[in-house]
C-alpha atoms as a PDB file:
ATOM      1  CA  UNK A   1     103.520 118.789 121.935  1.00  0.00           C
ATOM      2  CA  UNK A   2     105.333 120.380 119.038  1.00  0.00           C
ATOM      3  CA  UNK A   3     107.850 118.511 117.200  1.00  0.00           C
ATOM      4  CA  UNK A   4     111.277 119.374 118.111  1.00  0.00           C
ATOM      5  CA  UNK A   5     114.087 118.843 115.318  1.00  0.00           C
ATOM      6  CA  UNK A   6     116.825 118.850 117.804  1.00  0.00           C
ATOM      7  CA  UNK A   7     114.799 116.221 120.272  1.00  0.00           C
ATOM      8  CA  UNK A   8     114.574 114.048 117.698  1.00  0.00           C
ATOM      9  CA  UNK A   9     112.817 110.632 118.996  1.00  0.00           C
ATOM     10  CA  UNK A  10     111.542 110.442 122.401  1.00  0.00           C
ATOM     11  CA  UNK A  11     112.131 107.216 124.004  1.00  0.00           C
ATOM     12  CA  UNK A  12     109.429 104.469 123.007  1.00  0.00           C
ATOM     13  CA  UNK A  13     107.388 102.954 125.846  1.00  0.00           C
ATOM     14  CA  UNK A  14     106.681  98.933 123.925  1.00  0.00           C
ATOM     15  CA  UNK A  15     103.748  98.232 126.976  1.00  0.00           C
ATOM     16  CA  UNK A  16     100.809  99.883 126.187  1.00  0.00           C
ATOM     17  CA  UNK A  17     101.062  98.684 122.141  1.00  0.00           C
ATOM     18  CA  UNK A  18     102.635  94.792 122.328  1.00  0.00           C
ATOM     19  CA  UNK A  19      99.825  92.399 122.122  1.00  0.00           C
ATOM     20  CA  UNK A  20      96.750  95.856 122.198  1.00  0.00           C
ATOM     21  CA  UNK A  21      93.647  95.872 120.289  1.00  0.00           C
ATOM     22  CA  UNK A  22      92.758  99.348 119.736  1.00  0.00           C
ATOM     23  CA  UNK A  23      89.377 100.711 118.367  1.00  0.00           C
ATOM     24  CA  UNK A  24      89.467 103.767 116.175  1.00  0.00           C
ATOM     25  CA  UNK A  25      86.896 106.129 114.985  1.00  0.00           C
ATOM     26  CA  UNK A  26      87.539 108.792 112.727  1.00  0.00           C
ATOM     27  CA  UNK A  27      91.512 109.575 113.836  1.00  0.00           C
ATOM     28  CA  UNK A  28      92.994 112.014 111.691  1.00  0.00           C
ATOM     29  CA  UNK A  29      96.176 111.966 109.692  1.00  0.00           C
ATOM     30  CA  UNK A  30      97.905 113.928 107.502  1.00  0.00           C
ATOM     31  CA  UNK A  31      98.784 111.725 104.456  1.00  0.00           C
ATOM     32  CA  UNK A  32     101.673 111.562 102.132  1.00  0.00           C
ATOM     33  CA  UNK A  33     103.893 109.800  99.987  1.00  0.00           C
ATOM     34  CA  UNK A  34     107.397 108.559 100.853  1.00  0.00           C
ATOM     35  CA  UNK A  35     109.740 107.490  97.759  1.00  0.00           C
ATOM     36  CA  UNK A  36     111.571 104.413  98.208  1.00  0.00           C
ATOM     37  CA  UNK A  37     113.581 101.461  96.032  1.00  0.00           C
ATOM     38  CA  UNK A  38     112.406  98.034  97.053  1.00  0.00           C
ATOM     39  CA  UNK A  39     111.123  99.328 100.515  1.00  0.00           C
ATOM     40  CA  UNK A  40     114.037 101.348 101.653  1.00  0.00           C
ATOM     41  CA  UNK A  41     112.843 104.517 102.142  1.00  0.00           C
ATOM     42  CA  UNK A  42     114.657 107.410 100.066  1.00  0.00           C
ATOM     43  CA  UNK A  43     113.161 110.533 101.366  1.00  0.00           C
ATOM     44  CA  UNK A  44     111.041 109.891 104.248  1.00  0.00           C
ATOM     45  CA  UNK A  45     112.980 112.453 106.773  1.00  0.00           C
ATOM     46  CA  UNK A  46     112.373 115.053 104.066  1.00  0.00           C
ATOM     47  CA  UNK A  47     108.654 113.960 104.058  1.00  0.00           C
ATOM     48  CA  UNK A  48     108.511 114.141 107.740  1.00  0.00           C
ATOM     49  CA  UNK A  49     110.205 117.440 108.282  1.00  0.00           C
ATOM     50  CA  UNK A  50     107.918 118.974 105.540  1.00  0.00           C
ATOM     51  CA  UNK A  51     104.688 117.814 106.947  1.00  0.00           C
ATOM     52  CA  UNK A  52     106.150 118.524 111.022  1.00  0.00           C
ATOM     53  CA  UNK A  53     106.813 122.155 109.790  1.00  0.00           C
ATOM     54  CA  UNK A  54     102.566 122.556 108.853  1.00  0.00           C
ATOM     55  CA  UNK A  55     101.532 120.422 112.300  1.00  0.00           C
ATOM     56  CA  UNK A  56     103.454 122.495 114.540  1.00  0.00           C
ATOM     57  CA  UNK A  57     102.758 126.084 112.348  1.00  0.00           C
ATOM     58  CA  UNK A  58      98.643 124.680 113.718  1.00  0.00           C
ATOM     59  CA  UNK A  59      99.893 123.539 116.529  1.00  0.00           C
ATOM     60  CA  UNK A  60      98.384 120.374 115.844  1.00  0.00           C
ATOM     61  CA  UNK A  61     100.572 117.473 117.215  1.00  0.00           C
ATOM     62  CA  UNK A  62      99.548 115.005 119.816  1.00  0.00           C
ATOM     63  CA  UNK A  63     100.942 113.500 122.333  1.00  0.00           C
ATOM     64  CA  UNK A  64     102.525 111.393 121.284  1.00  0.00           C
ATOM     65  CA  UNK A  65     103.044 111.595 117.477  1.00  0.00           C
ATOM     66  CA  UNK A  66     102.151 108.108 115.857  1.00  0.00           C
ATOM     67  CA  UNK A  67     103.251 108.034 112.365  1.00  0.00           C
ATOM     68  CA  UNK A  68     102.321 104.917 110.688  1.00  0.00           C
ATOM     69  CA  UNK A  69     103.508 103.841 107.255  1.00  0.00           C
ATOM     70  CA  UNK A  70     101.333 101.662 104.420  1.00  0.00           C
ATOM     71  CA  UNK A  71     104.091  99.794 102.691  1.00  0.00           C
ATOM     72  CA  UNK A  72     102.029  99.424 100.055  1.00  0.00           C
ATOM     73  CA  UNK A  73     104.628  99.455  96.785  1.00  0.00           C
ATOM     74  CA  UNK A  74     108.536  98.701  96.474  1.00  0.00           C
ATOM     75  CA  UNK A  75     108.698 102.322  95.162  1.00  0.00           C
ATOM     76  CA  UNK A  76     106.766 104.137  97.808  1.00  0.00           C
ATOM     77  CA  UNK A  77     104.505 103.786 100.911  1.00  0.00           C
ATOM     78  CA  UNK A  78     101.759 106.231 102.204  1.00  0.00           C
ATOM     79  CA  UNK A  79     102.793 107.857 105.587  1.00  0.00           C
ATOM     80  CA  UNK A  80     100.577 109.048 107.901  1.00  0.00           C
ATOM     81  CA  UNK A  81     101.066 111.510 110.429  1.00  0.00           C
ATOM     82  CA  UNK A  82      98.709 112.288 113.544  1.00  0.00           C
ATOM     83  CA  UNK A  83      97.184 114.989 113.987  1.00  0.00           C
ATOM     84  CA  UNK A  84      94.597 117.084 116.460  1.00  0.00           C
ATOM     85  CA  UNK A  85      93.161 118.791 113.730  1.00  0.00           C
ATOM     86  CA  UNK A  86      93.183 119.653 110.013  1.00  0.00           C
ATOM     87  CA  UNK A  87      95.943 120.850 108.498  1.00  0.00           C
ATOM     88  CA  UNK A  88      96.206 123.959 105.834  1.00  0.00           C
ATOM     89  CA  UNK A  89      97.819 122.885 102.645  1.00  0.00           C
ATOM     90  CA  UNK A  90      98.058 119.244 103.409  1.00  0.00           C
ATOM     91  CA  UNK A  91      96.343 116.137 102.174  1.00  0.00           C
ATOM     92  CA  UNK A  92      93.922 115.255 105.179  1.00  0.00           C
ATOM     93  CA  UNK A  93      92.191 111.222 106.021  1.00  0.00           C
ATOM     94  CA  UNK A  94      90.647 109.706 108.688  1.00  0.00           C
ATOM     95  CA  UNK A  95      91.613 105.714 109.763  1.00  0.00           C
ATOM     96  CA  UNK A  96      89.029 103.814 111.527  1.00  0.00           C
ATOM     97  CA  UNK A  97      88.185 100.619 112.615  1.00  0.00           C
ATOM     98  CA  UNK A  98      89.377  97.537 115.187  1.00  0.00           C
ATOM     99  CA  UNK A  99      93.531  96.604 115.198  1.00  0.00           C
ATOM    100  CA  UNK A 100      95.333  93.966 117.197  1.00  0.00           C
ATOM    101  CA  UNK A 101      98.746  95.599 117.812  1.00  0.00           C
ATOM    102  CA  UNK A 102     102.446  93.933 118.420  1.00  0.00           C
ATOM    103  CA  UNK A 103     105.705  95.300 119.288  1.00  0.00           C
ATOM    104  CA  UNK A 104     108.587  94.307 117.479  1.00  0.00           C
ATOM    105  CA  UNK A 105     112.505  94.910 118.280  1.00  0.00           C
ATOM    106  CA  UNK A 106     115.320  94.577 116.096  1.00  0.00           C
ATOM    107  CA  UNK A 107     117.370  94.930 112.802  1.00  0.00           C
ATOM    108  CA  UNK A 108     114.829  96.398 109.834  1.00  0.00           C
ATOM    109  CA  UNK A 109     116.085  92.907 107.837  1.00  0.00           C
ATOM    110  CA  UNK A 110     113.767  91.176 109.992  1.00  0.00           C
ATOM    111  CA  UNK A 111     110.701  92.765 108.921  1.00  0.00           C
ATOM    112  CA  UNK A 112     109.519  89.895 107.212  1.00  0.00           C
ATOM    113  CA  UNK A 113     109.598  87.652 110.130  1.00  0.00           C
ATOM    114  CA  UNK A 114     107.610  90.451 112.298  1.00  0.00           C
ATOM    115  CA  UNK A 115     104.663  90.186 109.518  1.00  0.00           C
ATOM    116  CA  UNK A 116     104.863  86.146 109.505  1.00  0.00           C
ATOM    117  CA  UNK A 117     104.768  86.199 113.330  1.00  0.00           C
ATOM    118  CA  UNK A 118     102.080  89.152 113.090  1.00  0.00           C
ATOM    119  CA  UNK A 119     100.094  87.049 110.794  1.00  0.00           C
ATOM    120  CA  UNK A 120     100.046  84.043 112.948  1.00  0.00           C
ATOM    121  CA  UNK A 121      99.283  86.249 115.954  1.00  0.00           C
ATOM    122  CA  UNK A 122      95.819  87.487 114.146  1.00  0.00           C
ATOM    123  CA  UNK A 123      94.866  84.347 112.911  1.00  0.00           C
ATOM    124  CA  UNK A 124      95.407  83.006 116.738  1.00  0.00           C
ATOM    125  CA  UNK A 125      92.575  85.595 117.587  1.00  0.00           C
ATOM    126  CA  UNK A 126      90.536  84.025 114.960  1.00  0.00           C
ATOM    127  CA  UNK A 127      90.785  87.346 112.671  1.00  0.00           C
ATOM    128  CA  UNK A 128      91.844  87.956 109.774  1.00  0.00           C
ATOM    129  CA  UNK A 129      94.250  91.220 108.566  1.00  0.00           C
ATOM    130  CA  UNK A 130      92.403  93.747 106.385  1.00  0.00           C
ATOM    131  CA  UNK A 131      95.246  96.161 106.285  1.00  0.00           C
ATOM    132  CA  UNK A 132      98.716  96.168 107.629  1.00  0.00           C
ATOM    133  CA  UNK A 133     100.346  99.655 109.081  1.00  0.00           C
ATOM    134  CA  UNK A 134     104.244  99.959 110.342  1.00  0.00           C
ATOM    135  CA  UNK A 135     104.672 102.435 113.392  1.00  0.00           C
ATOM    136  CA  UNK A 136     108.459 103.375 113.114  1.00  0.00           C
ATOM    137  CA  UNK A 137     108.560 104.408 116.470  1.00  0.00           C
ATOM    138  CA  UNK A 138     112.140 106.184 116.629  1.00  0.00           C
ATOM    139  CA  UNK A 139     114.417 107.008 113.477  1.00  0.00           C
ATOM    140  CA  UNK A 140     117.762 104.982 112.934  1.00  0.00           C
ATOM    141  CA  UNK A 141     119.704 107.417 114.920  1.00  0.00           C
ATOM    142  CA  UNK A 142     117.966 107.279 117.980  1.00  0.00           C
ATOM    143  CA  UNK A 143     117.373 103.662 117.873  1.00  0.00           C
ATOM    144  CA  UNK A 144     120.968 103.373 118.059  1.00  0.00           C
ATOM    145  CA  UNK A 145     121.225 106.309 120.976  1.00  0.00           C
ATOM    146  CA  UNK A 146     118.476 104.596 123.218  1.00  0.00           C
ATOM    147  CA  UNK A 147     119.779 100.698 121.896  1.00  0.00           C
ATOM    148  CA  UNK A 148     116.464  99.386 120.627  1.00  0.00           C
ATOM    149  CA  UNK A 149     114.410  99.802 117.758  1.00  0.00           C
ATOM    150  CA  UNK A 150     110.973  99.193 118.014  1.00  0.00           C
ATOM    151  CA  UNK A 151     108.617  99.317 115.126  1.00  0.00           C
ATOM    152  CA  UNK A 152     105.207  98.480 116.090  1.00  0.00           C
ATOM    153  CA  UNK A 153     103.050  96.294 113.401  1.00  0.00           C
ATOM    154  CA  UNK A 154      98.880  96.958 113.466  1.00  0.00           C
ATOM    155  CA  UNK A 155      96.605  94.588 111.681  1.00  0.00           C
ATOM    156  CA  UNK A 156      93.368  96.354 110.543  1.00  0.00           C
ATOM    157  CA  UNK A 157      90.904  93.211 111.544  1.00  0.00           C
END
């Protein structure tokens, strides 16, 4: 499905992610690099729109998009952006392996309750969390239009 500016943010189904282990093996992304100051992202539309205008010039969009975010500095994370296939003139990866997935909903402030509780949940299973990966599942706008705002938290085990 091709992304659609004007659509925005389809509405977020929580079920199939909250409390998931998923098994990956060689999904592609296209990877790149959002600005931000102390996690608040700066530029990350601009990063999406740029990256949405190659997928849908290939044609290349799934259904549906995940886009998962590595907050892995206060002045940046990585972003990655499903894909079908590989993508001309952008920075192509692969993410594999075993995640436990949970479904959050609320204010952004309360992200670092969501990894606390995330953390407990994986060391419940008797895992441990290799990497951590935010799936903003709808931007602030449409989180207000549909009244939630889920952001889904997987724990590479």
């Amino acid at each position: 499905m091709p992304y659609d500016q004007n659509e925005c943010c389809p509405r977020f189904d929580p079920a199939p992610w909250n409390e998931t282990e998923l098994v990956w093996h060689d999904k592609r992304f296209v990877k790149d690099r959002v600005m931000s100051f102390l996690h608040i992202p700066l530029n990350y539309g601009a990063v999406v729109k740029r990256n949405a205008d190659k997928i849908n010039a290939a044609g290349a969009f799934p259904e549906p998009v995940v886009m998962l975010t590595d907050e892995n500095s206060l002045w940046g994370a990585d972003l990655y952006i499903e894909v079908t296939r590989d993508i001309p003139g952008a920075e192509m990866t692969s993410i594999s392996g075993t995640f436990l997935s949970r479904v959050f909903e609320g204010p952004y402030r309360d992200v670092t309750k969501w990894i606390s509780e995330m953390e407990s949940y994986v060391r419940d299973k008797g895992k441990s969390i290799r990497q951590l990966y935010f799936y903003y599942t709808t931007c602030p706008k449409c989180a207000k239009k549909y009244g939630k705002n889920y952001v889904v938290l997987l724990a590479q085990v």
